[in-house]
Every structure is written in C-alpha cells, then in structure tokens.
PDB file of N, CA and C in Angstrom:
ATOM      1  N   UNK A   1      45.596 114.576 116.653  1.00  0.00           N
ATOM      2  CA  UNK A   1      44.699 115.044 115.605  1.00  0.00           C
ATOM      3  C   UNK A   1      44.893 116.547 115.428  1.00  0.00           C
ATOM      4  N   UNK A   2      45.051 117.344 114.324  1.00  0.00           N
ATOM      5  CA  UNK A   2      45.248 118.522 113.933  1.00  0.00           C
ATOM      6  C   UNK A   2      43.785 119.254 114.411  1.00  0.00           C
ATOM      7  N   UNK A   3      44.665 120.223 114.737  1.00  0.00           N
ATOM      8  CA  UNK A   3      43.044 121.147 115.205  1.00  0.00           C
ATOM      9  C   UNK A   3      43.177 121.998 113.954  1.00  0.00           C
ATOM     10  N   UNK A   4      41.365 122.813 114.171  1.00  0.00           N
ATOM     11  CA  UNK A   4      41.750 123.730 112.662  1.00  0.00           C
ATOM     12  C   UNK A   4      41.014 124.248 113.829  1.00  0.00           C
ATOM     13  N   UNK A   5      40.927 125.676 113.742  1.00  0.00           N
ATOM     14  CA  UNK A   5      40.974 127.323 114.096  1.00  0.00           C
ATOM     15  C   UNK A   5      41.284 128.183 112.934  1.00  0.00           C
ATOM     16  N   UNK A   6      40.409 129.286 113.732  1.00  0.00           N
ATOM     17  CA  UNK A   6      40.871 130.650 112.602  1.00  0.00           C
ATOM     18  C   UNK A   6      41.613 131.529 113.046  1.00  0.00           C
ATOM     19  N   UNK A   7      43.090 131.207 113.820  1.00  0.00           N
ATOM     20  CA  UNK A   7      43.736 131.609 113.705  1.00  0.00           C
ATOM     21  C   UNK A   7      44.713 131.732 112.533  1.00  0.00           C
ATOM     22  N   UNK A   8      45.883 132.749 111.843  1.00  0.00           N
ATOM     23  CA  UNK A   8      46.253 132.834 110.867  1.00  0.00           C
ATOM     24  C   UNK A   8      47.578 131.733 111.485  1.00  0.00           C
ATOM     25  N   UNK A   9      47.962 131.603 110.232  1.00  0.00           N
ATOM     26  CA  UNK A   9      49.133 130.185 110.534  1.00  0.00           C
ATOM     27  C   UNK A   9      50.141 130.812 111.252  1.00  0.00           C
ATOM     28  N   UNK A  10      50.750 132.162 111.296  1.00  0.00           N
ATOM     29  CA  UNK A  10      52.085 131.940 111.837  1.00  0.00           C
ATOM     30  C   UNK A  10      51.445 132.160 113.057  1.00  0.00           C
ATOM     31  N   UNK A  11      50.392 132.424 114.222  1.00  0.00           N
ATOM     32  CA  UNK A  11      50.027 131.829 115.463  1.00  0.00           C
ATOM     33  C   UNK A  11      49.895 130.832 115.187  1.00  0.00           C
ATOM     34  N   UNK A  12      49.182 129.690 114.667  1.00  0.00           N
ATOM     35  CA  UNK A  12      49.390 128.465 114.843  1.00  0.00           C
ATOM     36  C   UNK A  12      51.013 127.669 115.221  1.00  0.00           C
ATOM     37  N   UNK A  13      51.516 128.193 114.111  1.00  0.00           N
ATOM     38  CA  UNK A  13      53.149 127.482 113.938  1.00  0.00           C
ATOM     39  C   UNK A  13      53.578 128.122 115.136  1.00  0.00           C
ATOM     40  N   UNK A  14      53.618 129.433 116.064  1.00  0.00           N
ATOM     41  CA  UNK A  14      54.154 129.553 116.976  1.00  0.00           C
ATOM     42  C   UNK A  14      53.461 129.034 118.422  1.00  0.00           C
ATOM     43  N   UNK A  15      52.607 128.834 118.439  1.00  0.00           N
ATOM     44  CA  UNK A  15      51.597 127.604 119.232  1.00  0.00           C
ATOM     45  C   UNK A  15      52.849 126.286 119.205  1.00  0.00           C
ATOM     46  N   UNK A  16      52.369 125.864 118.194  1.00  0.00           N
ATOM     47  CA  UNK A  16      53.084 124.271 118.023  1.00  0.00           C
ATOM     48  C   UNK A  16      54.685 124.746 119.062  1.00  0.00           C
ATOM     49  N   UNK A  17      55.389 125.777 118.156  1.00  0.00           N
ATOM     50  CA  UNK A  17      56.226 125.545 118.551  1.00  0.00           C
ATOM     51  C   UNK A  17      56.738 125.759 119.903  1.00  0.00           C
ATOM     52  N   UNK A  18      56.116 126.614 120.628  1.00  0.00           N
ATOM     53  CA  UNK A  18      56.641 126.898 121.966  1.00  0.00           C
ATOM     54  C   UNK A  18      55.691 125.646 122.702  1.00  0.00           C
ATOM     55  N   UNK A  19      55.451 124.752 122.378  1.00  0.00           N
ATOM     56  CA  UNK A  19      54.282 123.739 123.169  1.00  0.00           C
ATOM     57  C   UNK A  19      55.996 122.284 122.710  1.00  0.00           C
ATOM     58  N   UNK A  20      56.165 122.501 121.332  1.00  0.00           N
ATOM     59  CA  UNK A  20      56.853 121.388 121.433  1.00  0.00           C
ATOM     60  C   UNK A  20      58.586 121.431 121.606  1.00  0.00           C
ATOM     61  N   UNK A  21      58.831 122.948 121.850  1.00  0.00           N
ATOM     62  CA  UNK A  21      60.478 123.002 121.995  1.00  0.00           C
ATOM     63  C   UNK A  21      60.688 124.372 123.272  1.00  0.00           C
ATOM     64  N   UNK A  22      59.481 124.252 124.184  1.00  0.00           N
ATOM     65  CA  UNK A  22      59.135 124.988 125.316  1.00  0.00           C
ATOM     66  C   UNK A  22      60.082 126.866 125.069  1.00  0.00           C
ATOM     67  N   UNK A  23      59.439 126.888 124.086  1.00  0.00           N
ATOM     68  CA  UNK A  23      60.414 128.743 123.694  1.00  0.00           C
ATOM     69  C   UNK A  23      59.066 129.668 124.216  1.00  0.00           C
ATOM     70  N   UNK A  24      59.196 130.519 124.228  1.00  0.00           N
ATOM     71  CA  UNK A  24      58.125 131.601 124.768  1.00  0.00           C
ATOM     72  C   UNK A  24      57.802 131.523 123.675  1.00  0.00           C
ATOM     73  N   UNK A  25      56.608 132.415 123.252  1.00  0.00           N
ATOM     74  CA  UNK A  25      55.911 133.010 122.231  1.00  0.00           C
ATOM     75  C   UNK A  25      56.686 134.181 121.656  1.00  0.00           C
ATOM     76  N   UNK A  26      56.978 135.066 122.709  1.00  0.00           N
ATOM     77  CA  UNK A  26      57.389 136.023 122.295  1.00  0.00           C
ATOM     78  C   UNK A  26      58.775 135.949 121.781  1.00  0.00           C
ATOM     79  N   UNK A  27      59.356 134.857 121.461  1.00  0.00           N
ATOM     80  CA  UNK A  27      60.613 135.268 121.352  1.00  0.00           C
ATOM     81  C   UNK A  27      60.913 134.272 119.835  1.00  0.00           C
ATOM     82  N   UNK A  28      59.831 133.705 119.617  1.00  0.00           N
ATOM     83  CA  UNK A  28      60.153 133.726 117.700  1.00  0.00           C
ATOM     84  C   UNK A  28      58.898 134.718 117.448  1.00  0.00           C
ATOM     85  N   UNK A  29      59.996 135.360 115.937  1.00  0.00           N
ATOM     86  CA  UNK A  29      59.819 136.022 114.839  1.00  0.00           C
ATOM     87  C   UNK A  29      59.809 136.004 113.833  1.00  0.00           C
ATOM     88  N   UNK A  30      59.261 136.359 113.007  1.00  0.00           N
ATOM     89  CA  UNK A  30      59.251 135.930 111.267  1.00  0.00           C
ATOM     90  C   UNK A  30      60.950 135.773 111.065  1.00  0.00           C
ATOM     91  N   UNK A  31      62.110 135.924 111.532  1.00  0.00           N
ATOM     92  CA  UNK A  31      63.196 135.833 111.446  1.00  0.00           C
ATOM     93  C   UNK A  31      64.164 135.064 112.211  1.00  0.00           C
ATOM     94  N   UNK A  32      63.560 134.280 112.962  1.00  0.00           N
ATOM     95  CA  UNK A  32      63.717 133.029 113.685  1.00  0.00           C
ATOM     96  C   UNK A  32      64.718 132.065 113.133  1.00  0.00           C
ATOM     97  N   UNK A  33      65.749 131.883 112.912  1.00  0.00           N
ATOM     98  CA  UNK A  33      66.035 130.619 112.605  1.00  0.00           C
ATOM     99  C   UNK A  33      65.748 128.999 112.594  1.00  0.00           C
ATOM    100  N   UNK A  34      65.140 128.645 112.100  1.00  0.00           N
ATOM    101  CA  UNK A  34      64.363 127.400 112.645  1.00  0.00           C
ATOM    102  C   UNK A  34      65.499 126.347 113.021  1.00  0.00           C
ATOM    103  N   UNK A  35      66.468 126.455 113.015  1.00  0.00           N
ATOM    104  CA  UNK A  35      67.886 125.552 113.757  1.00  0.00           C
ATOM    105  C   UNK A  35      67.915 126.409 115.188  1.00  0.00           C
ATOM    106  N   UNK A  36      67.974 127.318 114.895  1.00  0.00           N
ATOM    107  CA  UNK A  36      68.025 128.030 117.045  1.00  0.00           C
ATOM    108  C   UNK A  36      66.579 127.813 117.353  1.00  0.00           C
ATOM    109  N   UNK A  37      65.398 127.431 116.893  1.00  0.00           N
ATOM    110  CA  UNK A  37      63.974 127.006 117.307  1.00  0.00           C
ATOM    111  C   UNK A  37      64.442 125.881 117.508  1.00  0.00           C
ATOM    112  N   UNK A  38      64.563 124.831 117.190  1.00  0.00           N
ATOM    113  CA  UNK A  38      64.747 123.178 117.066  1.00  0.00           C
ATOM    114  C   UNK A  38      66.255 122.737 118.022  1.00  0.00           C
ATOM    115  N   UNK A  39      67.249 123.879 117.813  1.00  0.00           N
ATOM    116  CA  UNK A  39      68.450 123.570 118.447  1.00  0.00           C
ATOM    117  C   UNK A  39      69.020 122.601 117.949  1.00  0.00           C
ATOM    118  N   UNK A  40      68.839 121.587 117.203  1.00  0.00           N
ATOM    119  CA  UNK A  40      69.574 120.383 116.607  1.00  0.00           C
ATOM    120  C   UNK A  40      68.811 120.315 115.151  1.00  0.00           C
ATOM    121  N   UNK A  41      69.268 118.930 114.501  1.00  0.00           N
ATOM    122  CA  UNK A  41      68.885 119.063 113.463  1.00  0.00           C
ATOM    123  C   UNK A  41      67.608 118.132 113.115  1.00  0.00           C
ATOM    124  N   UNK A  42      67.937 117.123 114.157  1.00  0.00           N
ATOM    125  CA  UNK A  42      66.611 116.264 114.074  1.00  0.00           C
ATOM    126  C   UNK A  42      65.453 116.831 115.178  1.00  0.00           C
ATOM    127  N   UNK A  43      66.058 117.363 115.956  1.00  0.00           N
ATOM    128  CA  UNK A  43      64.642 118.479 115.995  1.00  0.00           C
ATOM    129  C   UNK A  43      64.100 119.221 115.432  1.00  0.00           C
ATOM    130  N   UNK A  44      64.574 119.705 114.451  1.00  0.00           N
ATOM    131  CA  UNK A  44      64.267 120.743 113.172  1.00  0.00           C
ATOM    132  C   UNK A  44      63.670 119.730 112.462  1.00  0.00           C
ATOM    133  N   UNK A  45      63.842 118.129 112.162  1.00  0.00           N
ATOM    134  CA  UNK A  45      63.067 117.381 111.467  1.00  0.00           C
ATOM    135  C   UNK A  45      61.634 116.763 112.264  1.00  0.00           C
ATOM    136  N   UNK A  46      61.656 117.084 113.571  1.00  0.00           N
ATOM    137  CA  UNK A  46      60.633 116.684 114.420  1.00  0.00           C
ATOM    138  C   UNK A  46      59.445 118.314 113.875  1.00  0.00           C
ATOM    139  N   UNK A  47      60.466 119.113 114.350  1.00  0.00           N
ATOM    140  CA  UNK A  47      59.234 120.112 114.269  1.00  0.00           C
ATOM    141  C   UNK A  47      58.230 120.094 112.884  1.00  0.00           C
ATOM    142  N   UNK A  48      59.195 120.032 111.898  1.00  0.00           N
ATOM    143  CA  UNK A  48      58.841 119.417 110.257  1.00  0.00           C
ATOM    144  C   UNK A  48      57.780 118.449 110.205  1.00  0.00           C
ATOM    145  N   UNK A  49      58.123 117.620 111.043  1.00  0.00           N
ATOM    146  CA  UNK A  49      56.840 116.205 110.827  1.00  0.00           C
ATOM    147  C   UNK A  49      55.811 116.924 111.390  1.00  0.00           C
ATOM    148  N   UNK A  50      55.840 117.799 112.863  1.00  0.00           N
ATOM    149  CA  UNK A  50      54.782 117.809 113.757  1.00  0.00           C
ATOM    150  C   UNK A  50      53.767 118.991 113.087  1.00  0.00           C
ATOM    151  N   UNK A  51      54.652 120.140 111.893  1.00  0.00           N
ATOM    152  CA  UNK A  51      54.122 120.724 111.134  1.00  0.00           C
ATOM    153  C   UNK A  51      53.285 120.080 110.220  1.00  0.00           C
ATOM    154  N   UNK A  52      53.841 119.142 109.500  1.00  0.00           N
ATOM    155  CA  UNK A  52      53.129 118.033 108.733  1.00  0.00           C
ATOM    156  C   UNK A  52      51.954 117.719 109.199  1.00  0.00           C
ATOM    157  N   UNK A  53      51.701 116.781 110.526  1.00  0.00           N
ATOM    158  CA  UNK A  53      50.519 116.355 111.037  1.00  0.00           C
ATOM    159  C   UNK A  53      49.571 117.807 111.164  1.00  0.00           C
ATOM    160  N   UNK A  54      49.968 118.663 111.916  1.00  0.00           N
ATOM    161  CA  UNK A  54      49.383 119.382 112.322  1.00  0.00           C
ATOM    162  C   UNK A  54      48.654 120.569 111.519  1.00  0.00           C
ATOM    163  N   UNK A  55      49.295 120.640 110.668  1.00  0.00           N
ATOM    164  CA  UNK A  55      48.341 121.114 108.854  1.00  0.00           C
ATOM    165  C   UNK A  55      48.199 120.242 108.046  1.00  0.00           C
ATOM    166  N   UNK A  56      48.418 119.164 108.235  1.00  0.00           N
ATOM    167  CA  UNK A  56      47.938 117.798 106.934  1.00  0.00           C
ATOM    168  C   UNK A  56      48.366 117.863 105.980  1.00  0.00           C
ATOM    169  N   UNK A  57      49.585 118.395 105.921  1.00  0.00           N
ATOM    170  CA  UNK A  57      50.325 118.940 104.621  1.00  0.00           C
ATOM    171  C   UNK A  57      51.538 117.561 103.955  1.00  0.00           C
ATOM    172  N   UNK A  58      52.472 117.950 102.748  1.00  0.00           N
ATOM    173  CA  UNK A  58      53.515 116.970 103.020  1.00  0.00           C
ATOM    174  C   UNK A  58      54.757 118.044 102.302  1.00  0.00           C
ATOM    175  N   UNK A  59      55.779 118.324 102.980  1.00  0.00           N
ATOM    176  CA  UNK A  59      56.966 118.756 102.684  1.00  0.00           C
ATOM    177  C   UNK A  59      57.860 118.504 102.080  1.00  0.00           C
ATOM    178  N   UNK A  60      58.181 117.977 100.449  1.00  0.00           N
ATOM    179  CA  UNK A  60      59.031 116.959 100.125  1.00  0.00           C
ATOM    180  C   UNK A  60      60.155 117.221 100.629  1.00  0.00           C
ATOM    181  N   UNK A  61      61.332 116.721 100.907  1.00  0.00           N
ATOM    182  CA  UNK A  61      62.880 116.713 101.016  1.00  0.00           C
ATOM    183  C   UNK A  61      63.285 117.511 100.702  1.00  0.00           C
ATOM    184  N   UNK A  62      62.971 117.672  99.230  1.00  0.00           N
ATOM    185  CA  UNK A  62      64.061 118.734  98.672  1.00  0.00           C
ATOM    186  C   UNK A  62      63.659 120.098  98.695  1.00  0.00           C
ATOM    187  N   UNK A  63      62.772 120.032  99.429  1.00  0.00           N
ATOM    188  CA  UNK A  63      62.185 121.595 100.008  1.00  0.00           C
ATOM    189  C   UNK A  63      62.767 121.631 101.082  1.00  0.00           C
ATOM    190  N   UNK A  64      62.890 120.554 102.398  1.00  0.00           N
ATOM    191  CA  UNK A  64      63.377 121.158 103.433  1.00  0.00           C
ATOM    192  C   UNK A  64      65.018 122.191 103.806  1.00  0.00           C
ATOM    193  N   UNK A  65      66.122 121.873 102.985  1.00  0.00           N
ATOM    194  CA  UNK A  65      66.861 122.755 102.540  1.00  0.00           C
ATOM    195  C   UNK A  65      66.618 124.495 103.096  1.00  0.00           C
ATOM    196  N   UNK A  66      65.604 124.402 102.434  1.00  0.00           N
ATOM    197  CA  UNK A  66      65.171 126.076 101.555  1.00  0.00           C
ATOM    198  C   UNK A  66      64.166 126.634 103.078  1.00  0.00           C
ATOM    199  N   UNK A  67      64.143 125.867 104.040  1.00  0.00           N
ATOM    200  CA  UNK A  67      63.058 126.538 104.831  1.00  0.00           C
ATOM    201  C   UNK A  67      64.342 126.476 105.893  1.00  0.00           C
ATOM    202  N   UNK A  68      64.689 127.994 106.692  1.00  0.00           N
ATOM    203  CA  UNK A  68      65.869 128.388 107.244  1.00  0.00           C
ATOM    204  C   UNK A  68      65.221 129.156 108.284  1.00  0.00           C
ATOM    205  N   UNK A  69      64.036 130.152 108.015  1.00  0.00           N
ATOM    206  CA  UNK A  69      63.596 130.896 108.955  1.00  0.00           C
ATOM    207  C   UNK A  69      62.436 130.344 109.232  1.00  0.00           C
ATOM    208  N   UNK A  70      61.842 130.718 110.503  1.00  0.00           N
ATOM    209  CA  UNK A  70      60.157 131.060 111.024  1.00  0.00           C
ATOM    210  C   UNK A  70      59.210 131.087 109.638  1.00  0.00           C
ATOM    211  N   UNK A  71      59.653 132.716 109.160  1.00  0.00           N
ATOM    212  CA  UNK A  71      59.165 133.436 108.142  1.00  0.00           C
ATOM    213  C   UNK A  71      59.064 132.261 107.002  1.00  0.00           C
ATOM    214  N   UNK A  72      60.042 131.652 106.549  1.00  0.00           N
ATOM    215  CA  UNK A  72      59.899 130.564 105.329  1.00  0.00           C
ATOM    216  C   UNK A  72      59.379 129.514 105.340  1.00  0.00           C
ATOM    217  N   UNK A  73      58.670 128.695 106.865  1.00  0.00           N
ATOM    218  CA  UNK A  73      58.150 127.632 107.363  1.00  0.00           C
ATOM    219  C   UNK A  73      56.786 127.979 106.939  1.00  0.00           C
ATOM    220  N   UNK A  74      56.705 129.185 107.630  1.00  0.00           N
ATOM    221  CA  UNK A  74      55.147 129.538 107.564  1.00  0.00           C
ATOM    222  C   UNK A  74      54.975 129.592 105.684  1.00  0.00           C
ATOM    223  N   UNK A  75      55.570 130.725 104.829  1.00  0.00           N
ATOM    224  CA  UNK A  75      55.655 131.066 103.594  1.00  0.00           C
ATOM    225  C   UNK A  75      55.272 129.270 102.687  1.00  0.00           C
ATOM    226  N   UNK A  76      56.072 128.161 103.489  1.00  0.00           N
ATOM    227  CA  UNK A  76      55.862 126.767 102.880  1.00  0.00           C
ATOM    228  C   UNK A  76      54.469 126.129 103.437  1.00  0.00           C
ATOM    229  N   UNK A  77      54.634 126.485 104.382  1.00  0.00           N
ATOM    230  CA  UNK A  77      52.983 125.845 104.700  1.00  0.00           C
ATOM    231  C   UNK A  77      51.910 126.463 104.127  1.00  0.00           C
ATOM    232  N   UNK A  78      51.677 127.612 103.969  1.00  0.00           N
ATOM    233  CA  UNK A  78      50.637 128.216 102.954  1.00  0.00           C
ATOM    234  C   UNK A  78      50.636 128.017 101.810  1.00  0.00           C
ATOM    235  N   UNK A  79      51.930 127.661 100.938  1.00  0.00           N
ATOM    236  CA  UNK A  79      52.142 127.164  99.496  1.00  0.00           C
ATOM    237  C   UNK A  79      51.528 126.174  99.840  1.00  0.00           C
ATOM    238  N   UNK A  80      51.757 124.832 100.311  1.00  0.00           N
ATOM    239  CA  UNK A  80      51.165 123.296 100.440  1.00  0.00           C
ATOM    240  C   UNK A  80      49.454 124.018 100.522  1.00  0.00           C
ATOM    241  N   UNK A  81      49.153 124.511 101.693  1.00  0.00           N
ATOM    242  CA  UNK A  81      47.444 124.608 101.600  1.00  0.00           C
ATOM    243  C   UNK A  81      46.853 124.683 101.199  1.00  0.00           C
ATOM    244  N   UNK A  82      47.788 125.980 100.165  1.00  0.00           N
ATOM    245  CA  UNK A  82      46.990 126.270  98.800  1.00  0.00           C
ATOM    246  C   UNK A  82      46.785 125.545  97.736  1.00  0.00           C
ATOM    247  N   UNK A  83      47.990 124.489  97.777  1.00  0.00           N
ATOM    248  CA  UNK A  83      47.963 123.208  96.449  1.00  0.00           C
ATOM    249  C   UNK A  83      47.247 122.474  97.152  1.00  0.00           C
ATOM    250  N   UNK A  84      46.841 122.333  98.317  1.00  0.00           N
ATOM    251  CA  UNK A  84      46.239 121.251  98.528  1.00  0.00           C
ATOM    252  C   UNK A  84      44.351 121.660  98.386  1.00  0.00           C
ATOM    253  N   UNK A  85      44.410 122.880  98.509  1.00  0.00           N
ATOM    254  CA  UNK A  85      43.156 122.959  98.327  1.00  0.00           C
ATOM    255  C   UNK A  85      42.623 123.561  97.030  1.00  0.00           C
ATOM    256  N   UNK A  86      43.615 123.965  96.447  1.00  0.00           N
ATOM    257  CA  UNK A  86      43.341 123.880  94.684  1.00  0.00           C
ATOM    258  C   UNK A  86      43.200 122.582  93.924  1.00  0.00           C
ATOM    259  N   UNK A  87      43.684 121.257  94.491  1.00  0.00           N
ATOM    260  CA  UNK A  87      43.358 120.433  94.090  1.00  0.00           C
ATOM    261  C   UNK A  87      42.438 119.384  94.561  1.00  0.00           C
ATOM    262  N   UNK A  88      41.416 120.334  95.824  1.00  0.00           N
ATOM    263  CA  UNK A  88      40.635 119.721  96.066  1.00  0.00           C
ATOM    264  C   UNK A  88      39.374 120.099  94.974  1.00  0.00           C
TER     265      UNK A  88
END
C-alpha cells in the first residue's frame, strides 16, 4: 500500500529506491541515471511499476523512453499528480 507523507517526491523516490535496489541515499542525484539505479533494464521496469504503485500514478509506454535520469522520473511523477489531481 502506498504511503503518503509530506515529504517532497524526490525523498520519496530516493526512499523507494535505495529500499528496492539497496544504493545509499547519498549517492543518487537529480542526475542519476536511472539504468546505473536499476542496473538492467527490467529493473528499470520494476522500479517504474514500484513508482507506479507507490504514487498511484500510470506511466504510459511511450513516456518511458524519455525518463533517463533521477531528475526526469521525479519531473514525470509530478506531471501524472498533477493530471491526476486536476482531474479530480
């Protein structure tokens, strides 16, 4: 189940991620590659889903492409939040 906190998202996303691909905290940055975070590619699609659950969001396909860094994961998850809660 997604927790919500008021923390700002890129602590969240770096939470998730050093919990689900054991990296320190300190060592992603808004410039992170999210392929050297994930190390493979279907880990890069794991982290994707676990982003998914974990903001309740949905990422289409042809967005995942375009998300390369830390910095652009986070930049996509705040786009979704915001559509999602503009159309609430």
């Amino acid at each position: 189940m997604p927790h919500r906190d008021s923390k700002p998202i890129e602590e969240q996303l770096k939470e998730l991620i050093s919990q689900e691909f054991r990296i320190e905290r300190s060592k992603i940055s808004h410039d992170s590659k999210v392929k050297d975070l994930g190390r493979d590619s279907l880990a890069v699609l794991e982290l994707l889903a676990a982003v998914e659950v974990e903001f309740e969001i949905s990422i289409p396909n042809e967005e995942v492409p375009r998300i390369s860094s830390f910095g652009s994961l986070v930049d996509s998850i705040e786009k979704h939040l915001k559509m999602k809660s503009d159309s609430a």
